[in-house]
C-alpha atoms as a PDB file:
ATOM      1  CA  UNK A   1     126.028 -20.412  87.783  1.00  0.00           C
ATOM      2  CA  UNK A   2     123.475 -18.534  86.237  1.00  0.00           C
ATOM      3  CA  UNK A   3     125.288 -15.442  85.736  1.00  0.00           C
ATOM      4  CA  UNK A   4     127.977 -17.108  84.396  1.00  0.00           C
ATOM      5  CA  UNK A   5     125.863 -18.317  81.543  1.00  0.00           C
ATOM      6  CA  UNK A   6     124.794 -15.167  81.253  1.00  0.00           C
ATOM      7  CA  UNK A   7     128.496 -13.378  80.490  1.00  0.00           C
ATOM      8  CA  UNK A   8     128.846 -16.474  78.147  1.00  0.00           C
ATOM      9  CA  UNK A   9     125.959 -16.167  76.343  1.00  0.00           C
ATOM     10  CA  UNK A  10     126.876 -12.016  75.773  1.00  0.00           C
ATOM     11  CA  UNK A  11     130.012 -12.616  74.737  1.00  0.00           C
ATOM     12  CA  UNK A  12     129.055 -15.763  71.897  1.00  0.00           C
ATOM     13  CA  UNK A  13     125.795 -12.873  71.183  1.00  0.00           C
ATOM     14  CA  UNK A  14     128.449 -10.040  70.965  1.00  0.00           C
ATOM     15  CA  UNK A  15     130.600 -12.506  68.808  1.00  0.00           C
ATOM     16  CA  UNK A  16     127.712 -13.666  66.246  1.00  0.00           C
ATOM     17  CA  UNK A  17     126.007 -10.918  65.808  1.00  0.00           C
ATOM     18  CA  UNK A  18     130.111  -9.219  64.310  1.00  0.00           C
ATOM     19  CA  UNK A  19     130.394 -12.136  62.170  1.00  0.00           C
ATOM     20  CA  UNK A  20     126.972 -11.893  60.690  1.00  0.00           C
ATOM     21  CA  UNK A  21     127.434  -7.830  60.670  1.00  0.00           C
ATOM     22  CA  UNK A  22     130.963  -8.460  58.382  1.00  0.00           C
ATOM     23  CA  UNK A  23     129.212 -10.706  56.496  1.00  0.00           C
ATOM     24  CA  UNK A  24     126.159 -11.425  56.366  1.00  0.00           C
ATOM     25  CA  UNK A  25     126.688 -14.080  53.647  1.00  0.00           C
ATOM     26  CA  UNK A  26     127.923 -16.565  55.324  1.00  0.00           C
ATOM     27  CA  UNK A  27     125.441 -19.319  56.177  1.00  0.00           C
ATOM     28  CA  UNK A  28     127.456 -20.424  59.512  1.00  0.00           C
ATOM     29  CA  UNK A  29     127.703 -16.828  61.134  1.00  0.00           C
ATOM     30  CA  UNK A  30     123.722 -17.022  61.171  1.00  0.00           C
ATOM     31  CA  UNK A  31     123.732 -20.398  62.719  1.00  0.00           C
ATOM     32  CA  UNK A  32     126.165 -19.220  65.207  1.00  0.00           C
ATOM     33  CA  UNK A  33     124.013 -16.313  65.797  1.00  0.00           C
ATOM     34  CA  UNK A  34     120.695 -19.134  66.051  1.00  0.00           C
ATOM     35  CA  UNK A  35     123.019 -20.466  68.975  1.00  0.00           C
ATOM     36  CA  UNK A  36     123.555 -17.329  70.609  1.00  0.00           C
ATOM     37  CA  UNK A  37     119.805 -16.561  70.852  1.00  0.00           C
ATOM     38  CA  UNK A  38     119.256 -20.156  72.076  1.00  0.00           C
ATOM     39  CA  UNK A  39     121.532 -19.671  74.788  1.00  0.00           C
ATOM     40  CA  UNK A  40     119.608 -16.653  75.623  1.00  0.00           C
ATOM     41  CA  UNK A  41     116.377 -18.360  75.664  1.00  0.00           C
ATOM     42  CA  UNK A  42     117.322 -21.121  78.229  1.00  0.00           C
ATOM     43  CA  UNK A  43     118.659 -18.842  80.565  1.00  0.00           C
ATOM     44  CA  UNK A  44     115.249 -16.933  80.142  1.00  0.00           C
ATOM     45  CA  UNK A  45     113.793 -20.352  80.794  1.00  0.00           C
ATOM     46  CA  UNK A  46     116.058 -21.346  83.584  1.00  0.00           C
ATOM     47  CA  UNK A  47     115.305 -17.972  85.666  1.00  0.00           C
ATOM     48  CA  UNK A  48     111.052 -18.244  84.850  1.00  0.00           C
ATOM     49  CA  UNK A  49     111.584 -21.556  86.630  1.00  0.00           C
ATOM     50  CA  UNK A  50     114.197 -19.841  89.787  1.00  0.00           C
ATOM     51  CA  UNK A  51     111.695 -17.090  90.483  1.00  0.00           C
ATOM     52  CA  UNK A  52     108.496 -18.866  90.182  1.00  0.00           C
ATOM     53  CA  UNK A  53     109.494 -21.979  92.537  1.00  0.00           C
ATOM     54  CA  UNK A  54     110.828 -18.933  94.961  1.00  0.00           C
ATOM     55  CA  UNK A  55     107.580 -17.308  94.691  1.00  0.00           C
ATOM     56  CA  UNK A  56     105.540 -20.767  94.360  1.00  0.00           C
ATOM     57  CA  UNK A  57     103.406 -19.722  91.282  1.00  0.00           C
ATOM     58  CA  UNK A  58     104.338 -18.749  87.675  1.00  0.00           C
ATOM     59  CA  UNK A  59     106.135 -15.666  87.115  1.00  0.00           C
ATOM     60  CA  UNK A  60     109.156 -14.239  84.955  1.00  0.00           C
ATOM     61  CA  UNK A  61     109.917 -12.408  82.094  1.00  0.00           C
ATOM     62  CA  UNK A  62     107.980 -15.305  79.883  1.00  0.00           C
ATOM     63  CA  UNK A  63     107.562 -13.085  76.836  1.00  0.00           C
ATOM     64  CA  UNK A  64     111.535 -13.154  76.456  1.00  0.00           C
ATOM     65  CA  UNK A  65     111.697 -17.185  76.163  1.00  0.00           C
ATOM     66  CA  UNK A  66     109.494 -16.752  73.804  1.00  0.00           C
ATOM     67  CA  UNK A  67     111.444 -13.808  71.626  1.00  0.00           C
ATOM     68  CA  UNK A  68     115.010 -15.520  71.464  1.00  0.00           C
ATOM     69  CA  UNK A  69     112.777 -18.788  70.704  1.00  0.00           C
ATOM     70  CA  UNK A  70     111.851 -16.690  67.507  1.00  0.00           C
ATOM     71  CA  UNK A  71     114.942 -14.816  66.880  1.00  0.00           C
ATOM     72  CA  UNK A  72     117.133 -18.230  66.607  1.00  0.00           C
ATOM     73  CA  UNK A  73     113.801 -19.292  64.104  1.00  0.00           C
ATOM     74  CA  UNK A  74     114.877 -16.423  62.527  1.00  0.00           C
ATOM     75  CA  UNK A  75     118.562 -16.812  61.997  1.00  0.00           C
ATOM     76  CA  UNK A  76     118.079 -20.626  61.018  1.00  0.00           C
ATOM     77  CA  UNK A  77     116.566 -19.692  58.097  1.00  0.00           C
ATOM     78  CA  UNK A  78     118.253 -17.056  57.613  1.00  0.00           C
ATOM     79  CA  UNK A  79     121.107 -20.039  57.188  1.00  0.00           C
ATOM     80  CA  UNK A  80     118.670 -21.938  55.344  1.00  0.00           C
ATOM     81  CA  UNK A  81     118.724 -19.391  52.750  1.00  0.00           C
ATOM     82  CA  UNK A  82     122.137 -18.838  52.381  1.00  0.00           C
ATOM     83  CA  UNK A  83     123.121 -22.254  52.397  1.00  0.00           C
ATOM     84  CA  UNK A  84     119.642 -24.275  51.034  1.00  0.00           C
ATOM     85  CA  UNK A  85     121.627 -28.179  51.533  1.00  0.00           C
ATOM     86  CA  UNK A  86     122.968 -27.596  55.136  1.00  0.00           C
ATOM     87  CA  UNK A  87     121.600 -30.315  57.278  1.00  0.00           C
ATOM     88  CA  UNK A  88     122.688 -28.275  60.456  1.00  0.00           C
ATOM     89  CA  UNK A  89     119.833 -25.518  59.127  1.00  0.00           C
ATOM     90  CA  UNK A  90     117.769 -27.625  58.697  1.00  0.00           C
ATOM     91  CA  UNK A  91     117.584 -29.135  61.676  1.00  0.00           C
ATOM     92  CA  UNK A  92     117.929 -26.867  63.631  1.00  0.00           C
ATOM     93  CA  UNK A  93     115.018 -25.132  62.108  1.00  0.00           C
ATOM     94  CA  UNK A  94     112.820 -28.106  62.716  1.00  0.00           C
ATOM     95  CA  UNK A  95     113.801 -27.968  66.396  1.00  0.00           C
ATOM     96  CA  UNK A  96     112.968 -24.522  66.849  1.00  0.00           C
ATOM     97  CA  UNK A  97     109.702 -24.696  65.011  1.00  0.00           C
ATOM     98  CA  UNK A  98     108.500 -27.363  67.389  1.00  0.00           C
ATOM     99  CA  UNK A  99     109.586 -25.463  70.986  1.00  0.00           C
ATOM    100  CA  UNK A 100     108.042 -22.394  69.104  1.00  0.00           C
ATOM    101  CA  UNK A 101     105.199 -24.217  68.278  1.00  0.00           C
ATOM    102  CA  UNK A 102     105.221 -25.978  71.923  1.00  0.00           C
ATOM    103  CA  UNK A 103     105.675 -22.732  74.067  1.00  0.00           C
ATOM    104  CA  UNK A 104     102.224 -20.930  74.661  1.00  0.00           C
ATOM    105  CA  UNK A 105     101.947 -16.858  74.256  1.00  0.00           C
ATOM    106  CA  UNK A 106     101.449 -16.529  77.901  1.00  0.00           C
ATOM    107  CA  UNK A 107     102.891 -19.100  81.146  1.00  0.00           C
ATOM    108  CA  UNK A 108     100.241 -21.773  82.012  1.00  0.00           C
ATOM    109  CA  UNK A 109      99.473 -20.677  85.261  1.00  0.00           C
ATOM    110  CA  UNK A 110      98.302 -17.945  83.865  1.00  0.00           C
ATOM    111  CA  UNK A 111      96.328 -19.440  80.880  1.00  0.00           C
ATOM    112  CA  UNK A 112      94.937 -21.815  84.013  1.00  0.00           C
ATOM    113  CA  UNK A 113      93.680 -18.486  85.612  1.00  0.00           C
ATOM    114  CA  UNK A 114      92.071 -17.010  82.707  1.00  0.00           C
ATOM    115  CA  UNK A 115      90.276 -19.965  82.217  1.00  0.00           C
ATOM    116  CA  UNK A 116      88.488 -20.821  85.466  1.00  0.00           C
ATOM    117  CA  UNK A 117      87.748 -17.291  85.472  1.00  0.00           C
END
């Protein structure tokens, strides 16, 4: 299942990231491109979760939920800018500001380490 999101998420990446490359004007090719990298980031979510319940502690490529977290933040306002009354931009820059702002720079078992250290 997972690697079937993946191929999707490529091909609606591959797909965005033309539109916005043709042109880049276009307010909805960015928030297509905002989906794309949101895509990306819950499958970089959904396998942290697979490989640290099969290894029964915290590990994954963390830094990469993180990154497409930022690069959809990035192509919503991108939108934003184009398109300054779209609702959809806005909202879905809210919504990405708060998992940004809720996601930590490092996995909480390893923040939980540091600390007792």
């Amino acid at each position: 299942r997972l690697s079937d999101a993946r191929r999707t998420a490529a091909c609606l990446s591959a797909f965005a990231n033309k539109l916005t490359r043709r042109a880049p004007g276009v307010a909805r090719f960015h928030l297509l491109l905002c989906e794309a990298f949101e895509q990306e980031s819950k499958i970089a979510w959904e396998t942290y979760k697979q490989e640290s319940k099969k290894a029964s502690k915290r590990v994954g490529d963390f830094p990469a939920i993180e990154e497409t977290t930022r690069k959809a933040l990035a192509a919503a306002r991108a939108a934003l800018r184009l398109e300054p009354g779209s609702t959809w931009a806005r909202i879905k820059l809210a919504g990405l500001q708060d998992k940004l702002a809720g996601l930590a720079s490092e996995p909480p078992s390893s923040q939980s380490a540091r600390d007792s250290n």
